[in-house]
N, C-alpha and C. Protein backbone atom coordinates (compact mmCIF):
# COMPACT_ATOMS: atom_id res chain seq x y z
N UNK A 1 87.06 58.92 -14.70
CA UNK A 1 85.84 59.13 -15.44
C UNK A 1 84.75 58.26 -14.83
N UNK A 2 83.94 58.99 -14.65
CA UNK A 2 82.34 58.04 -14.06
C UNK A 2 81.36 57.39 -15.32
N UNK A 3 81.90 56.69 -15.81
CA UNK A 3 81.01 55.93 -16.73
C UNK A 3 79.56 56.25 -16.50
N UNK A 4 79.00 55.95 -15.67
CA UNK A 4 77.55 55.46 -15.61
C UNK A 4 77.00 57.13 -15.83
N UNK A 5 78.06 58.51 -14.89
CA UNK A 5 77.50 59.48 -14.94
C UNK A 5 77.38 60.17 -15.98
N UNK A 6 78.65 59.98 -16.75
CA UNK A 6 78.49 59.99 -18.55
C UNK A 6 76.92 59.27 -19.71
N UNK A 7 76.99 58.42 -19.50
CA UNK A 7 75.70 57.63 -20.11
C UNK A 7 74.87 58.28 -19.82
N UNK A 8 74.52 58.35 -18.23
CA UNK A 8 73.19 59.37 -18.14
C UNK A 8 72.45 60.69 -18.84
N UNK A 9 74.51 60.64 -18.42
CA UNK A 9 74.05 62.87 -18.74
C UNK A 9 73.63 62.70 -20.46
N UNK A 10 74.24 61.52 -21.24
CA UNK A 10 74.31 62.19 -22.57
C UNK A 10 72.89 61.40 -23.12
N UNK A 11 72.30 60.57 -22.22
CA UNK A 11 71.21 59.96 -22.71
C UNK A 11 69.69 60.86 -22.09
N UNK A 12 70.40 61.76 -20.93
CA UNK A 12 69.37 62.71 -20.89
C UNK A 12 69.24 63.74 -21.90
N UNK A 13 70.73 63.95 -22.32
CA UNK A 13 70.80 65.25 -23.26
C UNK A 13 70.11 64.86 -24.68
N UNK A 14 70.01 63.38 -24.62
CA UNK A 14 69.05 62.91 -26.24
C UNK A 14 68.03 62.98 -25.84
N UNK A 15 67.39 62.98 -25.28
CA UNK A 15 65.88 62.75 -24.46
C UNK A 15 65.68 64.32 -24.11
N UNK A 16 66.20 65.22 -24.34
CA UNK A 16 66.03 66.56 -24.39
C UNK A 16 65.84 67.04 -25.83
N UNK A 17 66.73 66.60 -26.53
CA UNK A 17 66.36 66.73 -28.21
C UNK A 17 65.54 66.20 -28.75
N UNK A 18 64.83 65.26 -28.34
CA UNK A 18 63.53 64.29 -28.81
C UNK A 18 62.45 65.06 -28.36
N UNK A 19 62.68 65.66 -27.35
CA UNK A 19 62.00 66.30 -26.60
C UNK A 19 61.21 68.04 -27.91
N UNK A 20 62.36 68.16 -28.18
CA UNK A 20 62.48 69.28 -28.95
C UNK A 20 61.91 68.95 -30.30
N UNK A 21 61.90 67.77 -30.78
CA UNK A 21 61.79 67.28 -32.09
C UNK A 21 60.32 66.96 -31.95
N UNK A 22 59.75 66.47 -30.71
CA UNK A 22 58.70 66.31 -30.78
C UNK A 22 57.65 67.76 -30.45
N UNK A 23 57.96 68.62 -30.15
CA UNK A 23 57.18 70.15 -30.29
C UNK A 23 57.23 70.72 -31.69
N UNK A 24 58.34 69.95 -32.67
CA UNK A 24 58.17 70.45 -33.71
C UNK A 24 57.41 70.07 -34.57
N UNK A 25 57.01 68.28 -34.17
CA UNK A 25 56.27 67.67 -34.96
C UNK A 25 54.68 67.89 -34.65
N UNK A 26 54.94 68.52 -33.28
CA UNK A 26 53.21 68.87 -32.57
C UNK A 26 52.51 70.65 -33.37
N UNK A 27 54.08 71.11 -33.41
CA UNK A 27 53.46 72.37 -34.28
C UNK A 27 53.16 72.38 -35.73
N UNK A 28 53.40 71.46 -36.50
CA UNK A 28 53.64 71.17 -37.96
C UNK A 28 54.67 71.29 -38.51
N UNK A 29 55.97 71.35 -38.00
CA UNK A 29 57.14 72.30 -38.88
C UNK A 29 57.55 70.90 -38.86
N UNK A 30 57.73 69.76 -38.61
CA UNK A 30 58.56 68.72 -38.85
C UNK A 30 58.00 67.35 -38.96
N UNK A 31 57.96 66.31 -40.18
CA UNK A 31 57.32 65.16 -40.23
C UNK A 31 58.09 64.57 -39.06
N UNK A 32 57.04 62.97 -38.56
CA UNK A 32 57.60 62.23 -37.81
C UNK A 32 58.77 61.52 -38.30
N UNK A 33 58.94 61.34 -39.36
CA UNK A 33 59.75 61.02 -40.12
C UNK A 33 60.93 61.55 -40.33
N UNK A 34 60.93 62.58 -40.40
CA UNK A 34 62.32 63.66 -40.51
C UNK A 34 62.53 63.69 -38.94
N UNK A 35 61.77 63.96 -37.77
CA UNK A 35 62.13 63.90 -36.80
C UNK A 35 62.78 62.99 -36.15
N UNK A 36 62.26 61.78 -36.27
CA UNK A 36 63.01 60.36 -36.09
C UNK A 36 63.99 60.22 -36.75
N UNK A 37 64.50 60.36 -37.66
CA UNK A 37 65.88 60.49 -38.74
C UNK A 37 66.70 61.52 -37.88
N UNK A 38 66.24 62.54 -37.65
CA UNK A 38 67.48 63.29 -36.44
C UNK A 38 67.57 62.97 -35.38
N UNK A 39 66.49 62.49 -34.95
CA UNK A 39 67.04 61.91 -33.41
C UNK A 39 67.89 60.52 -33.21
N UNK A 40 67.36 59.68 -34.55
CA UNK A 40 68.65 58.90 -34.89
C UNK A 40 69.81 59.25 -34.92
N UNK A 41 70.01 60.07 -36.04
CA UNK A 41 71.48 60.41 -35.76
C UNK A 41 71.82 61.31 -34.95
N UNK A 42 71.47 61.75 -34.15
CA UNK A 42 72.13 62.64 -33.42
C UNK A 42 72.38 61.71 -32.01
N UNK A 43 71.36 60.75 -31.69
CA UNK A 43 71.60 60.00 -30.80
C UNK A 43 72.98 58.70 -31.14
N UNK A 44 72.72 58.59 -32.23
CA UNK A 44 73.87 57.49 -32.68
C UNK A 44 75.20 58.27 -32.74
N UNK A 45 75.49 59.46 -33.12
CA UNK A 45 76.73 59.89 -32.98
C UNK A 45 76.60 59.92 -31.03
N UNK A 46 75.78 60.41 -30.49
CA UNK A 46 76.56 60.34 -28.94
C UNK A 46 76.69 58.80 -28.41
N UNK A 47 75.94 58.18 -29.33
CA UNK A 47 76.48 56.85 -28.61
C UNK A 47 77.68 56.29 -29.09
N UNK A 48 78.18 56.98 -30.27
CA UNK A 48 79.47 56.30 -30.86
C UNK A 48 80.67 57.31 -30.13
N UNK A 49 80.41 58.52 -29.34
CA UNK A 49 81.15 59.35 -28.84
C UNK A 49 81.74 58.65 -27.31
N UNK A 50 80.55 58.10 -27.25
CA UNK A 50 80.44 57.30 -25.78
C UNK A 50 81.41 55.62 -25.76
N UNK A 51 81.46 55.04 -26.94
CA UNK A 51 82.18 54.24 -27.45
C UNK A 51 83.39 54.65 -27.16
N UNK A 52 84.31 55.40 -28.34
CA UNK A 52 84.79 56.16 -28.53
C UNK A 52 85.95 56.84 -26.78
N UNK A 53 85.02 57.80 -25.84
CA UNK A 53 85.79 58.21 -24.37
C UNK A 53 86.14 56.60 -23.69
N UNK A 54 85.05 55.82 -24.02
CA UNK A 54 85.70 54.16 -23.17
C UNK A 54 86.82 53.69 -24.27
N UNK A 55 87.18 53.45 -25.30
CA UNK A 55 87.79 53.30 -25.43
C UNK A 55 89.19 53.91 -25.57
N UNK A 56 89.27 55.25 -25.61
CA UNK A 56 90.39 56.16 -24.83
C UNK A 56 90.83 55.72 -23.45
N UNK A 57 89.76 55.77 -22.89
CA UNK A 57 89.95 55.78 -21.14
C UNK A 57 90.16 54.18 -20.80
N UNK A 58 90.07 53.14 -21.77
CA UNK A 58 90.36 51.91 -21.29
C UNK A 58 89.28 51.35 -20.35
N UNK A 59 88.13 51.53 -20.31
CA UNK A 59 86.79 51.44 -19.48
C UNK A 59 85.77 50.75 -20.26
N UNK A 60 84.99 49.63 -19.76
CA UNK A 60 83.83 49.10 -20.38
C UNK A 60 82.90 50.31 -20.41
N UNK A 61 82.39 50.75 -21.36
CA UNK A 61 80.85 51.59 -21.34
C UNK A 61 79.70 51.31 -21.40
N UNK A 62 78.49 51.21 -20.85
CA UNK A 62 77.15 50.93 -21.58
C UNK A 62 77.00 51.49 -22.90
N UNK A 63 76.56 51.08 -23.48
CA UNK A 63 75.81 51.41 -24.92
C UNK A 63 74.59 52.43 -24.94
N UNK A 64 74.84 53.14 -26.03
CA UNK A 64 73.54 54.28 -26.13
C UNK A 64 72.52 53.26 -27.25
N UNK A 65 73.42 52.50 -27.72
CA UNK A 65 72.42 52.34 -29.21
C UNK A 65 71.11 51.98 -29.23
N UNK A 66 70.85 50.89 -27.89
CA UNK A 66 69.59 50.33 -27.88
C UNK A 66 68.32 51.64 -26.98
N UNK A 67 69.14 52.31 -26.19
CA UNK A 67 67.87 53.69 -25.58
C UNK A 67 67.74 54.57 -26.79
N UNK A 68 68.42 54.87 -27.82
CA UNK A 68 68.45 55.42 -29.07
C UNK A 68 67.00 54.58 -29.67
N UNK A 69 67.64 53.98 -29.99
CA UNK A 69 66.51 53.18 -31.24
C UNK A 69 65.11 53.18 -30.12
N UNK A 70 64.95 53.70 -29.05
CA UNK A 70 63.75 53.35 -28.32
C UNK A 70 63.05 54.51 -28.43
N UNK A 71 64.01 55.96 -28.48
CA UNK A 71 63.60 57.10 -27.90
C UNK A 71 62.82 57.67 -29.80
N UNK A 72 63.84 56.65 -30.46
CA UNK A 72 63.40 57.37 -31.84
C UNK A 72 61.77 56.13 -32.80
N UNK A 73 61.57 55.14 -31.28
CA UNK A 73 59.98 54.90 -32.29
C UNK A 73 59.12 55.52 -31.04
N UNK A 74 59.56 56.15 -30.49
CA UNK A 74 58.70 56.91 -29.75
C UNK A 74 58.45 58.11 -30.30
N UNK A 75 59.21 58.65 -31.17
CA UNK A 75 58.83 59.76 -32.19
C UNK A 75 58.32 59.37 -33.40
N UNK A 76 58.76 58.05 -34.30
CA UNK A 76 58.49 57.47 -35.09
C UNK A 76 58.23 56.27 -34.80
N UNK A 77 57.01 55.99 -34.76
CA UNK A 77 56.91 54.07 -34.76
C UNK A 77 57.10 53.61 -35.84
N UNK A 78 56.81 53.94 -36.99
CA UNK A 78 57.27 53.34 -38.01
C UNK A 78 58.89 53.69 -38.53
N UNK A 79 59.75 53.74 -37.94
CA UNK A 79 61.22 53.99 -38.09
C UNK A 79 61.85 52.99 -38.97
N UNK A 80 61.69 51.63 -38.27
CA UNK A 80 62.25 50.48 -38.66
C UNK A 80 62.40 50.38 -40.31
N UNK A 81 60.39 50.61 -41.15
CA UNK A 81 60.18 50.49 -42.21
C UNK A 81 60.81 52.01 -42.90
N UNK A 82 60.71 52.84 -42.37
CA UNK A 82 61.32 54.36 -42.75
C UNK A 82 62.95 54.29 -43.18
N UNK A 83 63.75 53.67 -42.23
CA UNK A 83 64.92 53.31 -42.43
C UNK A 83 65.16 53.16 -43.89
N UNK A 84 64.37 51.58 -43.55
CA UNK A 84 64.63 50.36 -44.79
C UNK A 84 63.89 51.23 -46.52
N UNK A 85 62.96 52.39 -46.30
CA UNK A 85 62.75 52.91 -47.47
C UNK A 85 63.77 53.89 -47.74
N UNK A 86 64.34 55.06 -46.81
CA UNK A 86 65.52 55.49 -47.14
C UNK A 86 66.89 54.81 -47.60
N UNK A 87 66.96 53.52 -47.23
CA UNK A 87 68.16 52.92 -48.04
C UNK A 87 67.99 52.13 -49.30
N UNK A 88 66.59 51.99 -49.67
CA UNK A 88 66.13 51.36 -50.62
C UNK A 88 66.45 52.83 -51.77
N UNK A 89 66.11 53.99 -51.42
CA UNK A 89 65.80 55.05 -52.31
C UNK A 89 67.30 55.24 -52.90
N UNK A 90 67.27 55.63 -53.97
CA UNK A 90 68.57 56.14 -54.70
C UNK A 90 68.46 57.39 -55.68
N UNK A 91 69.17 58.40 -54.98
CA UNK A 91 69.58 59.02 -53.64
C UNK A 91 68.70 58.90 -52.76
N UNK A 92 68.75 58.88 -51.48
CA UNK A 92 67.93 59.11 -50.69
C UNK A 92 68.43 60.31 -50.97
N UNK A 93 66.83 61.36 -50.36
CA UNK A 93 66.87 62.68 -50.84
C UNK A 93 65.48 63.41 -49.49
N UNK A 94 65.20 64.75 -49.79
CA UNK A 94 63.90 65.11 -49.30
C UNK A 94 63.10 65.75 -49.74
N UNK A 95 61.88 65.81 -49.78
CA UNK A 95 61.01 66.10 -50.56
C UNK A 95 60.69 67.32 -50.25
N UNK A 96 60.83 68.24 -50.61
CA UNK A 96 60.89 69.62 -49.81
C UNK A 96 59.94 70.78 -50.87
N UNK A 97 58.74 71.49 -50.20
CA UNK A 97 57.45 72.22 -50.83
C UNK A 97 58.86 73.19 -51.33
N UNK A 98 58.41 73.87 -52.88
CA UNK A 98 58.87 75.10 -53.23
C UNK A 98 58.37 76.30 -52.65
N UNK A 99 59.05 77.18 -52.46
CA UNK A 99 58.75 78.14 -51.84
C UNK A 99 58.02 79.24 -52.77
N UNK A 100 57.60 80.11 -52.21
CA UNK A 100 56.69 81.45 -53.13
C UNK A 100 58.23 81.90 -53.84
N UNK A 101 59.14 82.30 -53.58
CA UNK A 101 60.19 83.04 -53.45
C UNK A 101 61.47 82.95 -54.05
């Protein structure tokens, strides 16, 4: 297994979804907020996936967590405080317009 070529590919493949998250937030269909919340997690599960093959394979890995948390205040700068209000909230929940329908 090529470590380093792993990290890449899957830290390009988040940087492709941010990518995506951010055309949604440029068209209106998605707050920065909700966008940054998925690119969190979707980046944090590949970095725990990436954990996870090194420790199968018996191999030191780089870490996704810290290009994660970079790629997601680049969609959200205010993430940090966004976080800390979603875990403050009970339930955290979403606020979602009713529909005509």
């Amino acid at each position: 297994m090529d470590v380093a070529e792993l990290h890449d590919r899957l830290l390009a493949d988040l940087r492709r979804y941010a990518a995506g998250r951010r055309k949604d937030i440029d068209r209106g269909a998605e707050t920065r907020e909700l966008a940054g919340l998925l690119v969190e997690k979707y980046g944090y599960g590949l970095a725990r996936a990436l954990e996870i093959c090194g420790d199968v394979a018996g191999l030191q890995v780089p870490s996704l967590f810290a290009e994660t948390d970079k790629v997601v205040l680049e969609i959200d700068p205010n993430a940090v405080q966004n976080r800390a209000r979603r875990w403050d909230a009970r339930p955290a929940g979403l606020d979602l317009p009713v529909g005509d329908g």
